[in-house]
Protein backbone atom coordinates (compact mmCIF):
# COMPACT_ATOMS: atom_id res chain seq x y z
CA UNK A 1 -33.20 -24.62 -19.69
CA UNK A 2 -31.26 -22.50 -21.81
CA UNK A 3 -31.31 -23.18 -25.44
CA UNK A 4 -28.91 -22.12 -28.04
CA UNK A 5 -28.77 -22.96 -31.69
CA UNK A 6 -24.95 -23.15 -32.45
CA UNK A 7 -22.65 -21.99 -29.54
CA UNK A 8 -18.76 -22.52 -29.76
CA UNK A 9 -16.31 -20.81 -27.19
CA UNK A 10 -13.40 -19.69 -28.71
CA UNK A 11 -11.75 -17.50 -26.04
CA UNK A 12 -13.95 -19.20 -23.38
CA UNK A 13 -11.96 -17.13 -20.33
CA UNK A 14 -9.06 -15.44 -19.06
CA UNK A 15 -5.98 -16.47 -20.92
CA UNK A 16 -8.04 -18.42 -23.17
CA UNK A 17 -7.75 -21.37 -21.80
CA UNK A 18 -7.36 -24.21 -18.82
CA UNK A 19 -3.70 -23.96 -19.21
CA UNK A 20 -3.71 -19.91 -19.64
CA UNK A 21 -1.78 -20.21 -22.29
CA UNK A 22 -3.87 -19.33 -25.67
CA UNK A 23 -4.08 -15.49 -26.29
CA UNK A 24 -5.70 -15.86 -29.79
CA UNK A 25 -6.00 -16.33 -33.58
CA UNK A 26 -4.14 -14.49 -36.26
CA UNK A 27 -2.95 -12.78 -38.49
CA UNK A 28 -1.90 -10.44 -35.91
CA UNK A 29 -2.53 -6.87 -37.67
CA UNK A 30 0.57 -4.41 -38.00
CA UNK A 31 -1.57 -1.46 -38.44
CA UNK A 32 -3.76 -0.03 -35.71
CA UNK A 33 -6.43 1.58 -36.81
CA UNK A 34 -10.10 1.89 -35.05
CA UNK A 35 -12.22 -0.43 -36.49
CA UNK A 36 -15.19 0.63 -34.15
CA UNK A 37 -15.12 1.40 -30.20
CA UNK A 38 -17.46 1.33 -27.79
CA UNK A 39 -18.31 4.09 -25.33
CA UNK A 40 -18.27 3.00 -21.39
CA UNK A 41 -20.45 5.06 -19.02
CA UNK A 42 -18.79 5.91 -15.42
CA UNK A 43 -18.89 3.70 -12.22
CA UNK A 44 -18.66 5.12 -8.62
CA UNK A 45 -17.20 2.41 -6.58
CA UNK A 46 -15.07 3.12 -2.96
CA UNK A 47 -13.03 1.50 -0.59
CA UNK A 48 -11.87 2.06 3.36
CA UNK A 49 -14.24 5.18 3.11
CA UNK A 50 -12.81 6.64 -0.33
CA UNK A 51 -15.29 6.73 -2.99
CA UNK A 52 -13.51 6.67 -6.75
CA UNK A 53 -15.36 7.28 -10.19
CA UNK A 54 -13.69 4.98 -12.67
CA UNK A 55 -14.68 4.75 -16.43
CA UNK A 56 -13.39 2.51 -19.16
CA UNK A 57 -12.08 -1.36 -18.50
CA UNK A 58 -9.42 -2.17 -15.48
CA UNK A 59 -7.55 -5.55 -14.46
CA UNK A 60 -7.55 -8.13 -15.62
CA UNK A 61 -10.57 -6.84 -18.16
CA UNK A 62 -9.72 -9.40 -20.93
CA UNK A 63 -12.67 -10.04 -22.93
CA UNK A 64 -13.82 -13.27 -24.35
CA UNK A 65 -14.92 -14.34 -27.80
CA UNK A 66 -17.76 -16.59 -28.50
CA UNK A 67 -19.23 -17.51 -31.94
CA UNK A 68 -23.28 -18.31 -31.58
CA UNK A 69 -25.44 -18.78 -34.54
CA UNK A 70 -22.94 -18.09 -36.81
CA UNK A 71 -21.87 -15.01 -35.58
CA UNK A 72 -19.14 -14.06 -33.05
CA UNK A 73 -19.38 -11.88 -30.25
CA UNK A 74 -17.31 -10.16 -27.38
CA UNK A 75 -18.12 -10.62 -23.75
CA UNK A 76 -16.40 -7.87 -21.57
CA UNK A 77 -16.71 -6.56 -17.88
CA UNK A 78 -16.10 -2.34 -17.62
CA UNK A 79 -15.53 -0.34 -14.74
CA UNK A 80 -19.20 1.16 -15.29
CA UNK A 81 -20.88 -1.76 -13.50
CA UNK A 82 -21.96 -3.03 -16.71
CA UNK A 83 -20.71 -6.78 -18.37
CA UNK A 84 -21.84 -6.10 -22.28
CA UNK A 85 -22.46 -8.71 -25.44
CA UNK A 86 -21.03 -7.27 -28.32
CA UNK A 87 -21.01 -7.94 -31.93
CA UNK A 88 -17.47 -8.42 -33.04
CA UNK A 89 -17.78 -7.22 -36.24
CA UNK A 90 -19.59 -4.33 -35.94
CA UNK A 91 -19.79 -2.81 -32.49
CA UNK A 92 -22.99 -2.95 -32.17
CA UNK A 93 -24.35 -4.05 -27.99
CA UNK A 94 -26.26 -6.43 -27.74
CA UNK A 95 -27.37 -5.95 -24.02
CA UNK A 96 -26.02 -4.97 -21.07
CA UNK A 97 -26.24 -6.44 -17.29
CA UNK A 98 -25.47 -3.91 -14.94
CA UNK A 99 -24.08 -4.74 -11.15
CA UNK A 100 -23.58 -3.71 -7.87
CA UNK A 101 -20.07 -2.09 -8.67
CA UNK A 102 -17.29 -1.88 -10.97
CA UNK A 103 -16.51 -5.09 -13.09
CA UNK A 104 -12.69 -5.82 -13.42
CA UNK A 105 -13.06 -9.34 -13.62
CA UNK A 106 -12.67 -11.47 -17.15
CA UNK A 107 -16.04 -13.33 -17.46
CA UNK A 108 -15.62 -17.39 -18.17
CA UNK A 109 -18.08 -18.80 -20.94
CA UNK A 110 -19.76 -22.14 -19.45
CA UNK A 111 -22.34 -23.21 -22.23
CA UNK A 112 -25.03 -20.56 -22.67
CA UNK A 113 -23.45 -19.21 -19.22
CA UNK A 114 -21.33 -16.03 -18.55
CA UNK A 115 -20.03 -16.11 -15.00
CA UNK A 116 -18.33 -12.72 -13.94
CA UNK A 117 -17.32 -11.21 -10.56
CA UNK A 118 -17.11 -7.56 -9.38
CA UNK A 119 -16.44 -5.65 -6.53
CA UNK A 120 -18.39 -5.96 -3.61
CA UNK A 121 -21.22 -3.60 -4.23
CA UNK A 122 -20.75 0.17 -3.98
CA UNK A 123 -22.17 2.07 -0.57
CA UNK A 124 -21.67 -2.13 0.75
CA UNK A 125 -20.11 -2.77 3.96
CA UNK A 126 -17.69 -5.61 4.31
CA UNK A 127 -20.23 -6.64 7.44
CA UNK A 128 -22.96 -7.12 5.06
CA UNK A 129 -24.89 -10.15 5.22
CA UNK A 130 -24.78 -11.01 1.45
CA UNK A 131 -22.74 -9.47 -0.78
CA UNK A 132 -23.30 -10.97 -4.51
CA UNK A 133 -19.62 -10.33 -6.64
CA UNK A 134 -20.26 -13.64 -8.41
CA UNK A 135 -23.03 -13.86 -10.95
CA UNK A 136 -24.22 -16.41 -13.78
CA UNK A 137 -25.29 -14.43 -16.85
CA UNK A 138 -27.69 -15.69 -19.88
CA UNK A 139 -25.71 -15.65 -23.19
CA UNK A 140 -28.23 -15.50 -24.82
CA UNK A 141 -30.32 -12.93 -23.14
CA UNK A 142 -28.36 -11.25 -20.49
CA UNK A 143 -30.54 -11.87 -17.98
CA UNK A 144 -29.20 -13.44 -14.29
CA UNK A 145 -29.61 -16.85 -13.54
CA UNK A 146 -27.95 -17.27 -10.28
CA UNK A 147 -25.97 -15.30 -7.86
CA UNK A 148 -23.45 -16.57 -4.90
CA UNK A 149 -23.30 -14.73 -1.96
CA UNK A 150 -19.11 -14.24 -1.03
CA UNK A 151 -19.11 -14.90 2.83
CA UNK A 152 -16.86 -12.68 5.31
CA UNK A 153 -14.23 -14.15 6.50
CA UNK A 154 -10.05 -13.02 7.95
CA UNK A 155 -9.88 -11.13 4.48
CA UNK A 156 -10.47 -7.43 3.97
CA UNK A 157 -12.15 -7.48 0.82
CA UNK A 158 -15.34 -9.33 -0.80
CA UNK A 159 -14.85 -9.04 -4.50
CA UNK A 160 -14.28 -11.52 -7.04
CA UNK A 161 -11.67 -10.47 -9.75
CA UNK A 162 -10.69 -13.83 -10.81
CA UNK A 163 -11.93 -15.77 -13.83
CA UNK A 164 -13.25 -19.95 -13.23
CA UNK A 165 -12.21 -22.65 -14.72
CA UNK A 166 -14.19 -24.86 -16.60
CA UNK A 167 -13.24 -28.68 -15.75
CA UNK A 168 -15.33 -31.94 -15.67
CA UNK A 169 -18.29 -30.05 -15.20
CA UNK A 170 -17.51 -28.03 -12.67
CA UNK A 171 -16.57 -24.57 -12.26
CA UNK A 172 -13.55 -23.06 -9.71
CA UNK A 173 -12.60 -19.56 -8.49
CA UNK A 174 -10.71 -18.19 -6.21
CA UNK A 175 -12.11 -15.41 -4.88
CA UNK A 176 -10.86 -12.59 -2.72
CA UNK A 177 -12.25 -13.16 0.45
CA UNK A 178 -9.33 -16.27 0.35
CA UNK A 179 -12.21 -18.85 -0.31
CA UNK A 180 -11.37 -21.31 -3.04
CA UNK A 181 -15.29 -22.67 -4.56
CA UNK A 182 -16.49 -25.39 -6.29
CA UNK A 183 -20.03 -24.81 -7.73
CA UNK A 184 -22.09 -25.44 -10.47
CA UNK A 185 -21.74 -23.10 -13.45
CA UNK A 186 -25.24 -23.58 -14.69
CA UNK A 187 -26.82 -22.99 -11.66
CA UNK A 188 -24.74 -21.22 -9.05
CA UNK A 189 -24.93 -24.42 -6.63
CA UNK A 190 -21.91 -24.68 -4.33
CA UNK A 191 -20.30 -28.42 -4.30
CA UNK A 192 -17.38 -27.23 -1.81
CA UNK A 193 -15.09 -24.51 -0.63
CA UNK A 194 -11.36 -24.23 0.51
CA UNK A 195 -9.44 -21.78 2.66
CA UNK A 196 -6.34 -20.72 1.06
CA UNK A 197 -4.82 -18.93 4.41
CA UNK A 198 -4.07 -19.72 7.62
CA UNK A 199 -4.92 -17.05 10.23
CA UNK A 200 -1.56 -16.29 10.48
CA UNK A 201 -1.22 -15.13 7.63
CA UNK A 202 -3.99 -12.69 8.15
CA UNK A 203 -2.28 -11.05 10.66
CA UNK A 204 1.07 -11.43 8.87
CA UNK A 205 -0.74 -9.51 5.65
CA UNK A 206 -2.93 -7.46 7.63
CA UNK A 207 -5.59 -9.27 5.80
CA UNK A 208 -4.55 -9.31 2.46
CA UNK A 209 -4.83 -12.79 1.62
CA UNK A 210 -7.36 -12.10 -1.38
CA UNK A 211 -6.95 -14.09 -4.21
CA UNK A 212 -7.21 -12.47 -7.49
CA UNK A 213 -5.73 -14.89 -10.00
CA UNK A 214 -7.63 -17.26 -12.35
CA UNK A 215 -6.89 -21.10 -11.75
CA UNK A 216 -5.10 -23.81 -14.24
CA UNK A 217 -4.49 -27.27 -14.05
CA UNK A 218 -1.71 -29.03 -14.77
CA UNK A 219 -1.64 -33.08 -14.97
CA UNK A 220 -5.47 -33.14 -13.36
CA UNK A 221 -4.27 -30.81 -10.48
CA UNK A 222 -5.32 -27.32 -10.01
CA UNK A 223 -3.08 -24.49 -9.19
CA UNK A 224 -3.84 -20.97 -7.95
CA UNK A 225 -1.79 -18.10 -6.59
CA UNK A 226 -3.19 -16.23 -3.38
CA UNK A 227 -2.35 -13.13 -1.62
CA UNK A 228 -1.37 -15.42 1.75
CA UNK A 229 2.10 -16.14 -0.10
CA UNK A 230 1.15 -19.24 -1.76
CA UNK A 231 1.56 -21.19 -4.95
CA UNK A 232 -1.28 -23.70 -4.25
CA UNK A 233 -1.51 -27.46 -5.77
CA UNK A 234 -5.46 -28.70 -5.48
CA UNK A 235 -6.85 -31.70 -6.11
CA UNK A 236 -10.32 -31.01 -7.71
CA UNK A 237 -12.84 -33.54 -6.47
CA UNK A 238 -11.64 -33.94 -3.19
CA UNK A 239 -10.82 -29.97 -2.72
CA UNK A 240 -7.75 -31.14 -1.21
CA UNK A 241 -4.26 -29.46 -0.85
CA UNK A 242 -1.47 -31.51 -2.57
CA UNK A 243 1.62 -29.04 -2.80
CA UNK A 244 2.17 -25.81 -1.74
CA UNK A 245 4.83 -23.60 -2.67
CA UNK A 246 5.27 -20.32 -0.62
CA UNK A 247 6.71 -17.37 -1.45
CA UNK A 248 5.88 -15.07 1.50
CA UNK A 249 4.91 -12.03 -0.98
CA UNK A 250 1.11 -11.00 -2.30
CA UNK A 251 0.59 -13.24 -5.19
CA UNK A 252 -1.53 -11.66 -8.06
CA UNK A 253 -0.82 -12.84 -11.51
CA UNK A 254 -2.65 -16.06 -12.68
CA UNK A 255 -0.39 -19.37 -13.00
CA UNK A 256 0.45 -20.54 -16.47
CA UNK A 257 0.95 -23.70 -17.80
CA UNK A 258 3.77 -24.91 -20.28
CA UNK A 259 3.54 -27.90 -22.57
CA UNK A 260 6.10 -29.92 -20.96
CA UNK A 261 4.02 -29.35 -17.32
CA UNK A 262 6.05 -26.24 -15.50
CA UNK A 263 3.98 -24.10 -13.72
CA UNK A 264 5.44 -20.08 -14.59
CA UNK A 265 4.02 -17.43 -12.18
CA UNK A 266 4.53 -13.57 -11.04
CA UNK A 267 5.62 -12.14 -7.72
CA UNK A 268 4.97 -8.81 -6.11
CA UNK A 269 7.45 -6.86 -3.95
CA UNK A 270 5.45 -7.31 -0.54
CA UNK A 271 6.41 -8.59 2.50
CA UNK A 272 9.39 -9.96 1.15
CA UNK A 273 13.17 -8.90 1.40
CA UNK A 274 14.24 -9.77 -1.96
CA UNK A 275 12.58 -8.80 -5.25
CA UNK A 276 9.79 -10.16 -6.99
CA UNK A 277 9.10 -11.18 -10.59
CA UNK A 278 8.77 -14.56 -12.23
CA UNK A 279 9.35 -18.16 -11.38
CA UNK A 280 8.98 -21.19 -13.00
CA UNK A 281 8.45 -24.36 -11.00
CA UNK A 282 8.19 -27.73 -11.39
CA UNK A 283 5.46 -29.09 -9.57
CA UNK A 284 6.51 -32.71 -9.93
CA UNK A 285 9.20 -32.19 -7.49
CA UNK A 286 8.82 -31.21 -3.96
CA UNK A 287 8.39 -27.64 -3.28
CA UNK A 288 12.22 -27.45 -1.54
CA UNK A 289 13.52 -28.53 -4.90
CA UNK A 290 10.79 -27.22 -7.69
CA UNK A 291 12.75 -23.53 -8.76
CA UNK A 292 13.72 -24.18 -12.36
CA UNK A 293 14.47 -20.35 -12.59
CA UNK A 294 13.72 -16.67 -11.14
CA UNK A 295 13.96 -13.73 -13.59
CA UNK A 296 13.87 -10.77 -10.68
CA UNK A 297 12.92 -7.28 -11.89
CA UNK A 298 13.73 -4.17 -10.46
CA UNK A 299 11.98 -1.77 -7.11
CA UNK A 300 9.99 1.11 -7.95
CA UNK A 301 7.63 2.83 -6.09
CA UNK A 302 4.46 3.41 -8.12
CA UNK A 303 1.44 3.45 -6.86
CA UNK A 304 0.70 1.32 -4.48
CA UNK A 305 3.18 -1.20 -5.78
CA UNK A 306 7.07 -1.40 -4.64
CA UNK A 307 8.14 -3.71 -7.48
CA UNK A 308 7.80 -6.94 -9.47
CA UNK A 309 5.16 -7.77 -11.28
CA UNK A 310 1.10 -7.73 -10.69
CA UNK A 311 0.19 -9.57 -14.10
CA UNK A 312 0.56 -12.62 -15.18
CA UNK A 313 2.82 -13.71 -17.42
CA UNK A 314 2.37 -15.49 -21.26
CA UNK A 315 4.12 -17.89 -23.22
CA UNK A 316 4.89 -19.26 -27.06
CA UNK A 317 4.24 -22.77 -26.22
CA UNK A 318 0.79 -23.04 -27.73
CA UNK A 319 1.96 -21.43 -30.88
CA UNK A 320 5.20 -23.17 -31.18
CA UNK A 321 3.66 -27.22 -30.02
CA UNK A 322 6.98 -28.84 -31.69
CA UNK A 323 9.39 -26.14 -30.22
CA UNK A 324 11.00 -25.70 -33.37
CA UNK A 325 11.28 -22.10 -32.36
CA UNK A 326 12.85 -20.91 -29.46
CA UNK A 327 10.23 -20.86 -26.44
CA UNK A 328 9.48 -17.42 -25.05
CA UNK A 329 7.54 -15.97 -21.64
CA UNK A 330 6.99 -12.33 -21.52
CA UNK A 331 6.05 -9.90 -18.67
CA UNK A 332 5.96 -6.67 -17.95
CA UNK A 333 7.17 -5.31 -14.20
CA UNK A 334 6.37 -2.31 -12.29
CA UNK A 335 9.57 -0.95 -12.88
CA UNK A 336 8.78 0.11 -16.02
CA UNK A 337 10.07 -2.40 -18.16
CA UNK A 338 8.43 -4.77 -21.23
CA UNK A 339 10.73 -8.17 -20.53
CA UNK A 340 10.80 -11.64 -23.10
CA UNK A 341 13.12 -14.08 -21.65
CA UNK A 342 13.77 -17.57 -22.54
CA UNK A 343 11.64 -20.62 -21.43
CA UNK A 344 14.86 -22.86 -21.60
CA UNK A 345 18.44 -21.21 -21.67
CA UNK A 346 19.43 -19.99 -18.82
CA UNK A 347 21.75 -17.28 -18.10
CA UNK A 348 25.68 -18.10 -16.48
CA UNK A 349 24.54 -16.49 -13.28
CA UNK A 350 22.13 -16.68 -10.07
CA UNK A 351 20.77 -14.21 -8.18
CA UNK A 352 18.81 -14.54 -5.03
CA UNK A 353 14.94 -15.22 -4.77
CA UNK A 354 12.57 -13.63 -3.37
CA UNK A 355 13.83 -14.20 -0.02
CA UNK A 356 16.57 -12.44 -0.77
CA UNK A 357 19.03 -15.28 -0.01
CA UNK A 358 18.36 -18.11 -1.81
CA UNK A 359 20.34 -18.40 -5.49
CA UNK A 360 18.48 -19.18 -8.19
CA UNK A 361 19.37 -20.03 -12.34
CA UNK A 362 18.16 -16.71 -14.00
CA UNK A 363 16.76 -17.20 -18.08
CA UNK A 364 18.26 -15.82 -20.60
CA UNK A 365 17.36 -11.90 -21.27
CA UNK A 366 16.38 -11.50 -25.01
CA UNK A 367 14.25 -8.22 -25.11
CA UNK A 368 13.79 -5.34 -22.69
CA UNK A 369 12.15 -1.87 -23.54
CA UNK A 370 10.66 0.55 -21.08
CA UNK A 371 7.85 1.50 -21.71
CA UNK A 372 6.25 3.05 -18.36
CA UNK A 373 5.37 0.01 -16.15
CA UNK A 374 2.27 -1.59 -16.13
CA UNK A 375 -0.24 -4.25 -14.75
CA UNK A 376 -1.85 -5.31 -18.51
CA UNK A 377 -0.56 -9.00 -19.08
CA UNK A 378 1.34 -8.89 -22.56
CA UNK A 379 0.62 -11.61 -25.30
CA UNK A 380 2.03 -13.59 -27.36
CA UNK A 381 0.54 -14.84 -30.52
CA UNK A 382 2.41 -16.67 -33.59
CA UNK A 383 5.58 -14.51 -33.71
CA UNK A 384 3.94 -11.03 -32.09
CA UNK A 385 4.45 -9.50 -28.66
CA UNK A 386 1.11 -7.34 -28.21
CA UNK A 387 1.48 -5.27 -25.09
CA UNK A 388 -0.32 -2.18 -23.35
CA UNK A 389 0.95 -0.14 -20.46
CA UNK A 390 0.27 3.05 -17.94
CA UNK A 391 1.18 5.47 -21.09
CA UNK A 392 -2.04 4.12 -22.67
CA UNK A 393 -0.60 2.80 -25.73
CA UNK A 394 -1.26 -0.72 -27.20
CA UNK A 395 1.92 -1.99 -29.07
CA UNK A 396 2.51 -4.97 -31.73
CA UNK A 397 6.27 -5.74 -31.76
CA UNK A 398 7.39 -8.79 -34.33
CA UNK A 399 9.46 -11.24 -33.23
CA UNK A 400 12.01 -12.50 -35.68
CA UNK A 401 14.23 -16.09 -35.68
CA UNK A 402 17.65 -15.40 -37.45
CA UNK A 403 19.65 -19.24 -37.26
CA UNK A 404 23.15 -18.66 -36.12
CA UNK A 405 26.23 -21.12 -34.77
CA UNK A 406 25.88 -22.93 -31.57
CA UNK A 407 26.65 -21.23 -28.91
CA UNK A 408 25.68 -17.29 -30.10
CA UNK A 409 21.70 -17.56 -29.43
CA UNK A 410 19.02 -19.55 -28.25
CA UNK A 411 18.40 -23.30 -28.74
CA UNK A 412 15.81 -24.96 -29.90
CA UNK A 413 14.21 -28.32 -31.41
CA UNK A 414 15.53 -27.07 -34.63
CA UNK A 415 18.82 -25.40 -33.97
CA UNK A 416 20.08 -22.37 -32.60
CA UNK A 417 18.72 -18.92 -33.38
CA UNK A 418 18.64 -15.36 -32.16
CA UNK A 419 15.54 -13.51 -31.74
CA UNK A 420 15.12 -10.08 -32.86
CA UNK A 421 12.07 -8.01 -31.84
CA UNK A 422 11.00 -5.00 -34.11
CA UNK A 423 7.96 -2.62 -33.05
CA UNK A 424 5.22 -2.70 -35.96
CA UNK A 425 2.62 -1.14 -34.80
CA UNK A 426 1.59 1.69 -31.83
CA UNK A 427 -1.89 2.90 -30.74
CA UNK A 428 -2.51 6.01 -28.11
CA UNK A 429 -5.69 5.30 -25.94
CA UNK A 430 -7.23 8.00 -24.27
CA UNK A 431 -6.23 6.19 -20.36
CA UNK A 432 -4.07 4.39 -19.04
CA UNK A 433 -4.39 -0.21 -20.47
CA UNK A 434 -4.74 -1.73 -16.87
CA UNK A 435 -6.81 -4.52 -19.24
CA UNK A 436 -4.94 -7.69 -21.59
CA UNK A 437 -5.44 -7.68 -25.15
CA UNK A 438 -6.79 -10.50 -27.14
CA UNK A 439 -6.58 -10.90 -31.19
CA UNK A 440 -9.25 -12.82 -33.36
CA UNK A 441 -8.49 -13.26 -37.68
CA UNK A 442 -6.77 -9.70 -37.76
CA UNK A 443 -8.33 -8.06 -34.34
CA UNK A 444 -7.18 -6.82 -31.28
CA UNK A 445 -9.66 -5.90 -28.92
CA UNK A 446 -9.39 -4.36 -25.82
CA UNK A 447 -10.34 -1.31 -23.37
CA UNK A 448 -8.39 1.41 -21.13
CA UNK A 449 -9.50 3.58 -18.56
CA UNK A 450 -10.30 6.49 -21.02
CA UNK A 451 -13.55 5.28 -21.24
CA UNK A 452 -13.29 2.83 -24.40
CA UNK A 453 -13.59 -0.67 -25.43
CA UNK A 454 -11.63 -0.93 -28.83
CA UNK A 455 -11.40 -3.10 -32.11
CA UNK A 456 -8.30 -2.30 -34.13
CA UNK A 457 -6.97 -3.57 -37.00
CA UNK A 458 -5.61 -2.31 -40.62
CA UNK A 459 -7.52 0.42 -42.12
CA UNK A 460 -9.15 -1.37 -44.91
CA UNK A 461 -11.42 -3.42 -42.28
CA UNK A 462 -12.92 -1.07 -41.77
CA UNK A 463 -16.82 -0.84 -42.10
CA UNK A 464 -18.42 1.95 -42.94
């Protein structure tokens, strides 16, 4: 029994929420200045006989905020095996739970829980017997209280880089040896488990079909992206599948939910002969007829990556609940670009899907900036784009409504406007932001691979 005094979750998990759609409090600040930051150590972790030595936070590496006793504190995974408590305010670690490898995962609050995955286990095998990359962490203490073995299976990886969701008691992950679970969160117990592949498309993907994305639900359905192609409709207690939507291409980014029940999601460029970036669907219609609209973005070779987009996308709707502002996703592609479109106005053109055939309505372009590429999932909170790329800096743009006649910008529940976006703010980190942001009352927190987990905000927050 784990007993806390006051506990409330504010940023309970990846995205903040069931819906992934809550990035935050404000004020957002328009200075940048280092409140405090915390040092990482180095992990050695390794990979089809490479061995790497990573330091600082990686993807998704989002951490969460929880207030307890009073006081609030961050809970973040680093690429030195460690998943820290930290006090908010001050910097100051709490304690410190080291695993078997690097953490890249967002941990999920459940209670007095933490759950977090991680890579398999450095010097592990994928043949091992057990291989623990899911863990239940005391909140309190930091000490485990249950570990889940991730079975082999057609995949060719054993880590867990997704984040769970929360619902009626039960937790769900994805994780990325393609096994969908169902378990307890207080205990670890497994209740079911679902195979998001086929063996096809093992062979096909030459066994990628991990899933790395964090789950949502939509109208008491779950939905998760996985690396067999797949936009996947489940229905929790049964562990059924009730749509599918396929897209052919590795599937990475985590499906968010809008207000009005769309499902908006990113696309790779792999194993496809058209481009990838972001869809939004409508899951109430079959899958033949659910495209609302595909913004593509462009090829580039870049690391391992050919194109489109690897994190997930945000969205305005939780900031904007009576759409009297114009609704807004944001992205960020591997081609280098920083991209807000419009949830509702669509462009006067189509342009084919991912299958490279298949027109689709495009949304309306309103911002574009290169700024490098990137796999850091952009935010947007009140009327701020917060953003962090492979340049290593952190940016605060503010987004500005200017009315204007009908016709000339963007409608919305309160007339038409164009939207203006103005860089405020710009902070240099010493590595490349593979991590998302998150802002709490005039904080943004977050880490790069230079080593450092960072609170900034205006200079006179600062605590001496």
């Amino acid at each position: 029994m784990i007993f806390l005094l006051s506990l409330t979750s504010l940023i309970p998990t990846f995205l903040g929420n069931e819906k992934r759609n809550f990035y935050g409090e404000g004020p957002v600040p328009e200075e940048l200045y280092i409140l405090w930051k915390v040092k990482t150590g180095v992990g050695r972790t390794g990979s089809g006989g490479n061995v790497w030595t990573w330091t600082g936070t990686g993807w998704t590496g989002q951490g969460v905020l929880v207030e307890e006793d009073g006081k609030i504190f961050l809970l973040i995974g680093s690429l030195d095996h460690r998943l820290r408590k930290i006090d908010a305010e001050t910097g100051e670690v709490v304690w410190e739970y080291e695993y078997d490898d690097v953490i890249k995962a967002t941990p999920t609050i459940a209670g007095g829980i933490v759950i977090c995955g991680s890579r398999k286990g450095f010097g592990k095998t994928l043949g091992e017997k057990e291989i623990y990359s899911l863990r239940g962490i005391s909140l309190r203490s930091g000490e485990e209280i249950w570990r889940m073995n991730i079975e082999r299976t057609g995949s060719y990886s054993r880590d867990c880089d997704g984040s769970a969701l929360i619902y009626n008691g039960r937790a769900y992950i994805g994780a990325e040896n393609g096994i969908f679970y169902c378990f307890d969160p207080f205990s670890g117990e497994i209740h079911g488990k679902l195979r998001l592949f086929e063996w096809e498309d093992v062979v096909k993907h030459k066994g990628n079909v991990v899933v790395e994305s964090s789950p949502s639900i939509c109208d008491g359905i779950i939905y998760i992206t996985a690396g067999s192609g797949y936009l996947f409709g489940i229905e929790p207690e049964s562990l059924r599948i009730v749509w599918r939507f396929y897209v052919g291409s590795d599937l990475n980014g985590s499906p968010v939910v809008t207000s009005d029940g769309f499902i908006i999601f990113t696309i790779e460029k792999q194993y496809i002969e058209g481009k990838g970036g972001v869809m939004m669907v409508d899951p109430k219609k079959p899958p033949e007829e659910a495209v609302v609209w595909f913004f593509p973005t462009g090829d580039r070779k870049f690391c391992d990556w050919e194109g489109g987009v690897i994190g997930s996308a945000s969205i305005n709707d939780y900031y904007n609940p009576y759409f009297e502002k114009p609704r807004l996703c944001a992205f960020q592609g591997i081609d280098g670009y920083l991209y807000l479109v419009s949830l509702d106005n669509l462009d006067t053109l189509k342009l084919p899907g991912p299958d490279g055939r298949t027109l689709y309505p495009v949304p309306e372009l309103l911002f574009k900036e290169y700024t490098g590429g990137g796999i850091s999932t952009p935010i947007l909170v009140d009327d701020y784009l917060i953003s962090g790329g492979y340049d290593g800096k952190l940016r605060v743009y503010r987004i500005y409504y200017e009315p204007c006649e009908e016709g000339e910008g963007v409608r919305c529940a309160s007339g038409w406007y164009k939207v203006r976006v103005e860089k405020k703010a710009e902070f240099q980190t010493g590595g490349s932001i593979e991590s998302t942001p998150v802002v709490w009352h005039g904080k943004i927190f977050i880490g790069s691979r230079g080593g450092y987990i960072y609170c900034l905000g205006k200079k006179e927050d600062y605590m001496e």
